[in-house]
C-alpha atoms as a PDB file:
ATOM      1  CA  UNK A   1      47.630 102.151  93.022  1.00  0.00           C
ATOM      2  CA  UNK A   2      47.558 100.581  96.537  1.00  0.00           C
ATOM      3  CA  UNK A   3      45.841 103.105  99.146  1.00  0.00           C
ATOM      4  CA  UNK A   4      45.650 103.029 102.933  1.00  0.00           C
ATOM      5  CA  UNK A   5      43.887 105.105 104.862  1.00  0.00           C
ATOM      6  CA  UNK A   6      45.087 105.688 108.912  1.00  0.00           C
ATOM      7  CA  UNK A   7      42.576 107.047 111.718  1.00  0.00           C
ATOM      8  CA  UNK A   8      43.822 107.904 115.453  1.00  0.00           C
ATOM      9  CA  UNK A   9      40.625 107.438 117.403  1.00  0.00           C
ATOM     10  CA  UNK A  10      38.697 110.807 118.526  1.00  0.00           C
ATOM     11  CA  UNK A  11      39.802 112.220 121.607  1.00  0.00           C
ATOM     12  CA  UNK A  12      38.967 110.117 124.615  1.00  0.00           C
ATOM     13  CA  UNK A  13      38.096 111.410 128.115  1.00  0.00           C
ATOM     14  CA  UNK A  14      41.557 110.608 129.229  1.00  0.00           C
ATOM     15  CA  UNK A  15      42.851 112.492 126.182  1.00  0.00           C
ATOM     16  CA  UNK A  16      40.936 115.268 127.153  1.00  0.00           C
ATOM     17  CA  UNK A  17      41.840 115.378 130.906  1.00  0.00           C
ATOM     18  CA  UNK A  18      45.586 114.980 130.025  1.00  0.00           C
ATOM     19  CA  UNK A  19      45.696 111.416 131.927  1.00  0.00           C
ATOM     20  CA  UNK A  20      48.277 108.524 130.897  1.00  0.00           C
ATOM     21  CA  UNK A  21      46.144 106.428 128.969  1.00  0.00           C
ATOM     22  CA  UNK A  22      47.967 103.336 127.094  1.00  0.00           C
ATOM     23  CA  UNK A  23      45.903 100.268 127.375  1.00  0.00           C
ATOM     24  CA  UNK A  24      43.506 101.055 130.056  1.00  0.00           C
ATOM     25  CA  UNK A  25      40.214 100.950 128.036  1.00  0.00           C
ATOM     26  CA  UNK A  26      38.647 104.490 128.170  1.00  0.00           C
ATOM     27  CA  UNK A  27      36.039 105.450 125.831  1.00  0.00           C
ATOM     28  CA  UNK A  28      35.665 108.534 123.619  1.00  0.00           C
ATOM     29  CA  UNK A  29      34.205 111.822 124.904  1.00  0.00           C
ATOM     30  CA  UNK A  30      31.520 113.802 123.559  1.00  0.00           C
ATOM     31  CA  UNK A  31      34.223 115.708 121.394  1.00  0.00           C
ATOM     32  CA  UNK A  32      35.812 112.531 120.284  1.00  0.00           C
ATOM     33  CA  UNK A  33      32.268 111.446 118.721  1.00  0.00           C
ATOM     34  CA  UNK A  34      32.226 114.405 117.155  1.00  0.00           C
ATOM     35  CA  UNK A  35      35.599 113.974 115.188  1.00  0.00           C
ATOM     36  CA  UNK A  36      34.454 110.541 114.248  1.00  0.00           C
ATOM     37  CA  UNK A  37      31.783 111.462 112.758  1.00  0.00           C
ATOM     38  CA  UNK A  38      33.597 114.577 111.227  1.00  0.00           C
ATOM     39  CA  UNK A  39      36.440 111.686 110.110  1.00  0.00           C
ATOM     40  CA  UNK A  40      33.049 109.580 108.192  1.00  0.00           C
ATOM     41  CA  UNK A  41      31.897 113.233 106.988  1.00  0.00           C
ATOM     42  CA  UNK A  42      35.681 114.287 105.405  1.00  0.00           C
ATOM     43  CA  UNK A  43      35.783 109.592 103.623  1.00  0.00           C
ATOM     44  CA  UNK A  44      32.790 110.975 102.242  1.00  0.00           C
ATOM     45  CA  UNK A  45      33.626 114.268 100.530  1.00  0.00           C
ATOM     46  CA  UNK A  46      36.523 113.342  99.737  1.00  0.00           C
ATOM     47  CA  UNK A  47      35.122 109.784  97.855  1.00  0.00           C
ATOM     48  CA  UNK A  48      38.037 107.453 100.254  1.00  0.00           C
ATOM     49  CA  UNK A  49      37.000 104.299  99.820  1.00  0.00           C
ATOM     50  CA  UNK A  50      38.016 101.320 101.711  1.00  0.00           C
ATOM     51  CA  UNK A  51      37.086  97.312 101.760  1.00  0.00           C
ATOM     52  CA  UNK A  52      38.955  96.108 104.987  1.00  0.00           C
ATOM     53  CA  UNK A  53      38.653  97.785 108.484  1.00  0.00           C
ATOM     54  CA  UNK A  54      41.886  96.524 111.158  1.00  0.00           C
ATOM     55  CA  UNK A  55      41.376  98.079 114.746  1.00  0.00           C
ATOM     56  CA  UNK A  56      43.000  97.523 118.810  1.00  0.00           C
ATOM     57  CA  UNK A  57      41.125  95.966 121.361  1.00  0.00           C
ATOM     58  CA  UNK A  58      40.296  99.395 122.999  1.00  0.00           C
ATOM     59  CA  UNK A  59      36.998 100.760 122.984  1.00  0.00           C
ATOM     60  CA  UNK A  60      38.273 104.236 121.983  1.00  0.00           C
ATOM     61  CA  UNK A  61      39.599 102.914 118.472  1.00  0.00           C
ATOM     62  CA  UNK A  62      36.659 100.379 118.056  1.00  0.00           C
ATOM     63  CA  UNK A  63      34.071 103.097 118.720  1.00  0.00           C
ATOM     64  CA  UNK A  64      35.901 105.397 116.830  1.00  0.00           C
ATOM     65  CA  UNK A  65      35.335 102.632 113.414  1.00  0.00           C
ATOM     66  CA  UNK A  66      31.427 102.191 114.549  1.00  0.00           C
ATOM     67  CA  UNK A  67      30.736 105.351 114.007  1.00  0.00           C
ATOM     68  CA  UNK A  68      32.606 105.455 110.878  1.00  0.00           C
ATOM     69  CA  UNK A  69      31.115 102.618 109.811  1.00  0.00           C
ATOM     70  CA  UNK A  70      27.625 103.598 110.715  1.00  0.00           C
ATOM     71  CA  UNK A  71      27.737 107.271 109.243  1.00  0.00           C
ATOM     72  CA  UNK A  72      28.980 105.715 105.868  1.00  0.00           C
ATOM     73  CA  UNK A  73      26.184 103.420 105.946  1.00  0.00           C
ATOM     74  CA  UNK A  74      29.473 100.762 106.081  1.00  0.00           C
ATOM     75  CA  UNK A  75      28.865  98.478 109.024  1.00  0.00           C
ATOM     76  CA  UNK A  76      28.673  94.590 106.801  1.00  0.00           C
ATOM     77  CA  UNK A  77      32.700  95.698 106.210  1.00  0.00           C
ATOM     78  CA  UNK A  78      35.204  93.067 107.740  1.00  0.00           C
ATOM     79  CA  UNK A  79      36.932  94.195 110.796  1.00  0.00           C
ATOM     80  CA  UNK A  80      39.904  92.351 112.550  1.00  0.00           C
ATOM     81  CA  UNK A  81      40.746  93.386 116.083  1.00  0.00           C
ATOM     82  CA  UNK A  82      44.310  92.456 117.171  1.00  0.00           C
ATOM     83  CA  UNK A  83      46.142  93.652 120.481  1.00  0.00           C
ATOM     84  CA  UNK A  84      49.078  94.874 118.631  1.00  0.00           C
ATOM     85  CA  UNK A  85      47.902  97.850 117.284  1.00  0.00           C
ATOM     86  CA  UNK A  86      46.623  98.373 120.943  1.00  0.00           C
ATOM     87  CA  UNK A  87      48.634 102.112 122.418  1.00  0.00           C
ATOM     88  CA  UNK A  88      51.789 102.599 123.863  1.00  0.00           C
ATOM     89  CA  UNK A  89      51.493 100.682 127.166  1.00  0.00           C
ATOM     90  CA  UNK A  90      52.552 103.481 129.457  1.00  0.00           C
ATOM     91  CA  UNK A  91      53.605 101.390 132.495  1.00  0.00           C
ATOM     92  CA  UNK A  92      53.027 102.477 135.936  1.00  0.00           C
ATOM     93  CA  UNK A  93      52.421 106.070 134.431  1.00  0.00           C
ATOM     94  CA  UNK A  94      48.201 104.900 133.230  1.00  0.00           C
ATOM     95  CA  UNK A  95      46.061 106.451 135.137  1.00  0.00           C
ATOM     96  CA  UNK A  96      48.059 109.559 136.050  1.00  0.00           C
ATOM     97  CA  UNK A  97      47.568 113.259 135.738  1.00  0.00           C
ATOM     98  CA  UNK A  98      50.639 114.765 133.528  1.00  0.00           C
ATOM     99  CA  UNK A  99      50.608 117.737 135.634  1.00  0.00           C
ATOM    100  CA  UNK A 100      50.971 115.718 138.973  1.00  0.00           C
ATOM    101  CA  UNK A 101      53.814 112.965 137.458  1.00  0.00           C
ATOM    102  CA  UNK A 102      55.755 116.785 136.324  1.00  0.00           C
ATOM    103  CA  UNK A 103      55.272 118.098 139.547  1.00  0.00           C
ATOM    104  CA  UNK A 104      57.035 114.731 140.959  1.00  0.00           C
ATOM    105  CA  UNK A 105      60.043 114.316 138.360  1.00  0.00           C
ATOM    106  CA  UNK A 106      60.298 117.591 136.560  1.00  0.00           C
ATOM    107  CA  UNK A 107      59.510 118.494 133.100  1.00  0.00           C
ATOM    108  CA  UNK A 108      62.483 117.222 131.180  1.00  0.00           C
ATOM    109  CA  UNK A 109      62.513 113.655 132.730  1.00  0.00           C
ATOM    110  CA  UNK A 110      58.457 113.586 131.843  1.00  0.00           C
ATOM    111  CA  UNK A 111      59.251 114.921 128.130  1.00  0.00           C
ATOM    112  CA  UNK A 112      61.946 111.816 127.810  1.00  0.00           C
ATOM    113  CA  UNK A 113      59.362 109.301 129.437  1.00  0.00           C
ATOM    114  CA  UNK A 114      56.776 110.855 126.725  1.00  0.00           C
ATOM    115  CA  UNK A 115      58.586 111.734 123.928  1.00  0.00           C
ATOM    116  CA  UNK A 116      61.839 110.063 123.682  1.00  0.00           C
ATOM    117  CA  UNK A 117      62.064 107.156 120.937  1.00  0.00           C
ATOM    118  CA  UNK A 118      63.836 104.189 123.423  1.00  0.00           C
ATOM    119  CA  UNK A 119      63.240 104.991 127.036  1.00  0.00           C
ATOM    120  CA  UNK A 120      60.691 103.243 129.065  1.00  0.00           C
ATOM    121  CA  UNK A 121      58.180 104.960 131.593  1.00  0.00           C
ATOM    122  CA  UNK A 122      58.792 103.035 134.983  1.00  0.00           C
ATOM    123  CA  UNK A 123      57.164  99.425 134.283  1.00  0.00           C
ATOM    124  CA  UNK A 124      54.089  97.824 137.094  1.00  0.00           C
ATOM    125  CA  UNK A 125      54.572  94.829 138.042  1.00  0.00           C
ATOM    126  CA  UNK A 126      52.867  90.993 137.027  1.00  0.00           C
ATOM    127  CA  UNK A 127      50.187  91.628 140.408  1.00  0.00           C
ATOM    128  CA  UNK A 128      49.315  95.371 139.094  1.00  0.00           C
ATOM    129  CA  UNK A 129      45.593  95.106 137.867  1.00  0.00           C
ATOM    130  CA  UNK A 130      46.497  97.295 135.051  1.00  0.00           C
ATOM    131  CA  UNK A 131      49.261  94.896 133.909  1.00  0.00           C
ATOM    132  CA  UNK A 132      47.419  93.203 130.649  1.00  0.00           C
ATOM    133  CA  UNK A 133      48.002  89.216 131.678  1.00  0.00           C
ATOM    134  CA  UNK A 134      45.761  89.871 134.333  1.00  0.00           C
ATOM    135  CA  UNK A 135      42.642  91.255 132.106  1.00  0.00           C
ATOM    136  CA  UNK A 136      40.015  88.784 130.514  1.00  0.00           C
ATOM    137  CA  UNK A 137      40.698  90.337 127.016  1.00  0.00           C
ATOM    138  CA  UNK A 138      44.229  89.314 126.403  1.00  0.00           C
ATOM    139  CA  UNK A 139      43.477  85.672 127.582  1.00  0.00           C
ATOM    140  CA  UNK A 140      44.663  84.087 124.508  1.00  0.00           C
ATOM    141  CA  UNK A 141      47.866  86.249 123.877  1.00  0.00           C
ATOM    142  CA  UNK A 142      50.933  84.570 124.918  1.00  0.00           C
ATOM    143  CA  UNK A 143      52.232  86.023 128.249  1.00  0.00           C
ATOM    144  CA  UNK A 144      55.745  86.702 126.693  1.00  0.00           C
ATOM    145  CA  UNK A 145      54.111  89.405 124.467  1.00  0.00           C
ATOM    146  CA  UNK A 146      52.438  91.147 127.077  1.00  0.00           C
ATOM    147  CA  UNK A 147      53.910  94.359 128.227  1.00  0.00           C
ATOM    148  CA  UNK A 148      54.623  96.022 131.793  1.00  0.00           C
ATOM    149  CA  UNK A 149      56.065  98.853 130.151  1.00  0.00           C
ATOM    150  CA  UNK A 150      56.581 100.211 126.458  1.00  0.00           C
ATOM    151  CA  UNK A 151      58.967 102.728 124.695  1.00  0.00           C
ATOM    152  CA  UNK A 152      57.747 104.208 121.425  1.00  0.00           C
ATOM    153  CA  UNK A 153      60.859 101.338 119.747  1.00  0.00           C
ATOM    154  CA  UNK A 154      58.669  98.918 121.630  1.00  0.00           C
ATOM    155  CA  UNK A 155      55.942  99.651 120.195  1.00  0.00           C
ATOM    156  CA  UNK A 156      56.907  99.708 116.826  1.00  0.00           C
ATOM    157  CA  UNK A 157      58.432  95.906 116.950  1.00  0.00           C
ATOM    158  CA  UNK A 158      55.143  94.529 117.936  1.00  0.00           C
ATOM    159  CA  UNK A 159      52.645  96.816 115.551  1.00  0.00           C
ATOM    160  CA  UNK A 160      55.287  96.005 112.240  1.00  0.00           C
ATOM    161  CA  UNK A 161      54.711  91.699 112.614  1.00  0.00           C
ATOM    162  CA  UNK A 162      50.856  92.628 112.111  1.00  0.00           C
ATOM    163  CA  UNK A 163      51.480  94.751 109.418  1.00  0.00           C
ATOM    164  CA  UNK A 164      53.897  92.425 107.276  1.00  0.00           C
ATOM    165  CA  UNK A 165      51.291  89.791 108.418  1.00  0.00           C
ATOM    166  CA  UNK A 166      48.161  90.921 108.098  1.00  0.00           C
ATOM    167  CA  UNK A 167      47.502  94.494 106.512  1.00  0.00           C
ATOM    168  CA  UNK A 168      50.520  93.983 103.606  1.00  0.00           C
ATOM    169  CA  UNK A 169      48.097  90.848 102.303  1.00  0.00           C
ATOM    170  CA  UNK A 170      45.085  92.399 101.770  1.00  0.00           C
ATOM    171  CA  UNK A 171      46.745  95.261  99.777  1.00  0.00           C
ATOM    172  CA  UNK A 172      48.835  92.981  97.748  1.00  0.00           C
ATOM    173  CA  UNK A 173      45.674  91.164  96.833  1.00  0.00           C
ATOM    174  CA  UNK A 174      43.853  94.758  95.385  1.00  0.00           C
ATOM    175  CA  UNK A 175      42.129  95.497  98.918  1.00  0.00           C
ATOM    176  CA  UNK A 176      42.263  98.645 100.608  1.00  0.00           C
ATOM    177  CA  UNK A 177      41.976  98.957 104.423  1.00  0.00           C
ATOM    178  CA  UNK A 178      41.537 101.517 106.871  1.00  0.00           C
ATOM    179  CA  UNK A 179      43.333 101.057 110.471  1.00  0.00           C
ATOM    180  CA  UNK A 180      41.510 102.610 113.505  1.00  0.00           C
ATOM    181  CA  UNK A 181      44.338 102.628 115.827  1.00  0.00           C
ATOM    182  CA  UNK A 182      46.352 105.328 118.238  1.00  0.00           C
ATOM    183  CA  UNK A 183      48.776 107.750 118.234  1.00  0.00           C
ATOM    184  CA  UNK A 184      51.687 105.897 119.297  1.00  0.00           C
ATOM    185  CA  UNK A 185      50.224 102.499 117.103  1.00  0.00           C
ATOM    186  CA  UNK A 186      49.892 104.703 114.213  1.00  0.00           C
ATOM    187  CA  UNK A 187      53.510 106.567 114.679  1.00  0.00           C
ATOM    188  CA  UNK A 188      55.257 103.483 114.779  1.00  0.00           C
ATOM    189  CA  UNK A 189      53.601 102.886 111.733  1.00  0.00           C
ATOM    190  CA  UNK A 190      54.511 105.845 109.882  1.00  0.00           C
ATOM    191  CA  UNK A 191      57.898 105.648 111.173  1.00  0.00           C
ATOM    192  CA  UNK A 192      58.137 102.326 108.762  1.00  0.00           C
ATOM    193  CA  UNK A 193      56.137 103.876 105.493  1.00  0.00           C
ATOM    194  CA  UNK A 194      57.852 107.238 105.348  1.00  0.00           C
ATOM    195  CA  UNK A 195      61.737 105.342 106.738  1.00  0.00           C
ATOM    196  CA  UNK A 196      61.692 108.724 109.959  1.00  0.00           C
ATOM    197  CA  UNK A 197      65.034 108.210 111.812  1.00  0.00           C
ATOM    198  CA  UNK A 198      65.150 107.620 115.565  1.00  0.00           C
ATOM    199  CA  UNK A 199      65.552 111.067 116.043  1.00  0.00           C
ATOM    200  CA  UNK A 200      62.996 112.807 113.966  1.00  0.00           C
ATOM    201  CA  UNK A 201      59.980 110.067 115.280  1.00  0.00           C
ATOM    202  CA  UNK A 202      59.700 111.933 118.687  1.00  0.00           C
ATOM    203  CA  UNK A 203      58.749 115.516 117.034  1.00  0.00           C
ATOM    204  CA  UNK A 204      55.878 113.614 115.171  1.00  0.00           C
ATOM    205  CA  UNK A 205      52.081 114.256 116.337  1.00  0.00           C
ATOM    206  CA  UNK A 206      49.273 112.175 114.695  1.00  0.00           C
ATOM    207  CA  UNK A 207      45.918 114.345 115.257  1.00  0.00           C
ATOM    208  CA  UNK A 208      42.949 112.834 116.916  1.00  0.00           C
ATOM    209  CA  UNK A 209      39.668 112.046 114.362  1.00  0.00           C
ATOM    210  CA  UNK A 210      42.004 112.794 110.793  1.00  0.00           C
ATOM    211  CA  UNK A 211      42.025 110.237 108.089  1.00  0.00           C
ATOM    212  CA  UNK A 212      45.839 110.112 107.019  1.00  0.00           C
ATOM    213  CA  UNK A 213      45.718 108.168 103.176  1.00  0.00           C
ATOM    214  CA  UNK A 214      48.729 106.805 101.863  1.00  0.00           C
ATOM    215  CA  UNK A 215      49.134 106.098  98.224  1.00  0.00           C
ATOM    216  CA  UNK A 216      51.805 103.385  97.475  1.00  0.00           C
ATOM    217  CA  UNK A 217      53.664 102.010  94.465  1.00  0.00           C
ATOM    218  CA  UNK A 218      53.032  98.281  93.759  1.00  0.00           C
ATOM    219  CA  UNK A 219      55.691  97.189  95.825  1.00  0.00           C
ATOM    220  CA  UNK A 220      54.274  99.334  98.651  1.00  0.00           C
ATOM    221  CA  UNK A 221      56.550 101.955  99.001  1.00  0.00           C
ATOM    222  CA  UNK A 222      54.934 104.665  99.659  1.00  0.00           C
ATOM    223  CA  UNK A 223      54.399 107.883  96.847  1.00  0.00           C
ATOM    224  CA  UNK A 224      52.760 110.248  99.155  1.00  0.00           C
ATOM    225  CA  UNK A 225      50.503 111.087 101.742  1.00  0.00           C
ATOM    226  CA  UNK A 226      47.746 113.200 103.144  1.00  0.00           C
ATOM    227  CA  UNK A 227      45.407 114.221 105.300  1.00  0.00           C
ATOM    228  CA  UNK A 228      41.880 114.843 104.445  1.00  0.00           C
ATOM    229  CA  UNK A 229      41.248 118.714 104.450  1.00  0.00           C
ATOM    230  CA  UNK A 230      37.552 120.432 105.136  1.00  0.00           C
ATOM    231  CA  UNK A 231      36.582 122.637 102.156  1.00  0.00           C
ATOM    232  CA  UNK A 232      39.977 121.817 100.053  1.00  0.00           C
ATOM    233  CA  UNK A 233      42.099 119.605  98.289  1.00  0.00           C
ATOM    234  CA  UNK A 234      43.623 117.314 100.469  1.00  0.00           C
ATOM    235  CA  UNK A 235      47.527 118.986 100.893  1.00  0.00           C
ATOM    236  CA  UNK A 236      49.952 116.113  99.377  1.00  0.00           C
ATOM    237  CA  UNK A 237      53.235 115.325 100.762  1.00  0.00           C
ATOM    238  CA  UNK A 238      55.667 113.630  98.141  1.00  0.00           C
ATOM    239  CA  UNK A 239      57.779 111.596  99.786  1.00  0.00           C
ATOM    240  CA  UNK A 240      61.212 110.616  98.708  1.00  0.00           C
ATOM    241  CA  UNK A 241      63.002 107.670 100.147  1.00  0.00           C
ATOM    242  CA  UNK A 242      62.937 104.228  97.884  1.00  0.00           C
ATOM    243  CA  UNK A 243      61.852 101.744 100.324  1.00  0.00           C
ATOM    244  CA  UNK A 244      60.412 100.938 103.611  1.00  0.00           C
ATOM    245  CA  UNK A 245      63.217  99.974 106.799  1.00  0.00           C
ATOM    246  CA  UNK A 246      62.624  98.644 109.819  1.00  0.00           C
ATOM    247  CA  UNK A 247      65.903 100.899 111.178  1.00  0.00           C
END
């Protein structure tokens, strides 16, 4: 049976000091290590095994997998970095305080900016230093691809072509990987294996530092899922649909 396993990184600094994040390349803070190491503690007891490791290009996911890695005794495992499982780019919103930005345009338009499935935070522009075109690390991705701005719908267009691509491969070939990503990466993600409407996707959290496993049928549809548990079995949840959509 085809397994994946899905890991938000631990909480960052950013996370913790409710600041836009998106691409801007914060690392993990001192409780983030912790629920890496408490994600490598919960593989272990609960004998997860994986062969493949796929992260972002930010430090918080990459750290996230070396300490996974490292506590599992696990670091000769292949990793591929690619920028599209990189965050929700957040526009002109990185960098900001959630409080302040609610203060400025009122809770409900900040909830739609956050939460809403096709709206766009206000976008920088090409001369911002936070716009990615104009950072060393995305050098070789075409400029086309390169976001000012991203809705959650965004997101989920460029994180699917690396899954069909890339991660669907190695499990149709018997390997089983484990994706160190974020929470919006990861969302659009499970918006695709469990078929979520439009509508439903906003009301869906991913937690910081919990392995989420999926087991799938041969044609990877997925059977069910869960998320590793301390001190229990893990709690399963059957799902029902009979194939993945991109709707």
């Amino acid at each position: 049976m085809p397994r994946l396993i899905l890991l938000r990184h631990g909480q960052s600094v950013w996370n913790r000091d409710a600041i836009f994040t998106g691409w801007t390349d914060v690392d993990l803070c001192d409780n983030g290590i912790e629920e890496a190491r408490h994600a490598a503690e919960l593989l272990r007891t609960h004998d997860i095994h994986f062969d493949q490791c796929f992260t972002s290009y930010l430090h918080r996911a990459i750290h996230t997998l070396w300490i996974v890695l490292e506590a599992l005794d696990m670091t000769w495992l292949p990793v591929e970095r690619n920028w599209r499982l990189n965050e929700r780019h957040y526009g002109a919103l990185q960098g900001r305080k959630r409080d302040v930005v609610m203060e400025e345009v009122g809770p409900e338009q900040l909830h739609i900016w956050r939460r809403s499935y096709a709206v766009q935070p206000p976008a920088l522009t090409e001369d911002d230093p936070r716009f990615p075109g104009n950072q060393r690390k995305y050098a070789k991705v075409p400029q086309r691809h390169l976001p000012l701005t991203e809705s959650l719908k965004d997101t989920v267009s460029r994180v699917l072509p690396f899954w069909q691509e890339r991660v669907e491969p190695v499990m149709m070939q018997g390997g089983t990987p484990l994706i160190a990503a974020h929470g919006n990466s990861l969302r659009g993600l499970i918006k695709y294996l469990d078929g979520i409407s439009d509508e439903d996707i906003p009301s869906l959290e991913v937690p910081t530092g919990k392995p989420l496993v999926y087991d799938l049928d041969e044609g990877l549809r997925t059977i069910r899922s869960f998320y590793l548990e301390d001190g229990q079995e893990p709690h399963r949840l059957p799902k029902a649909r009979a194939a993945p959509s991109t709707a």
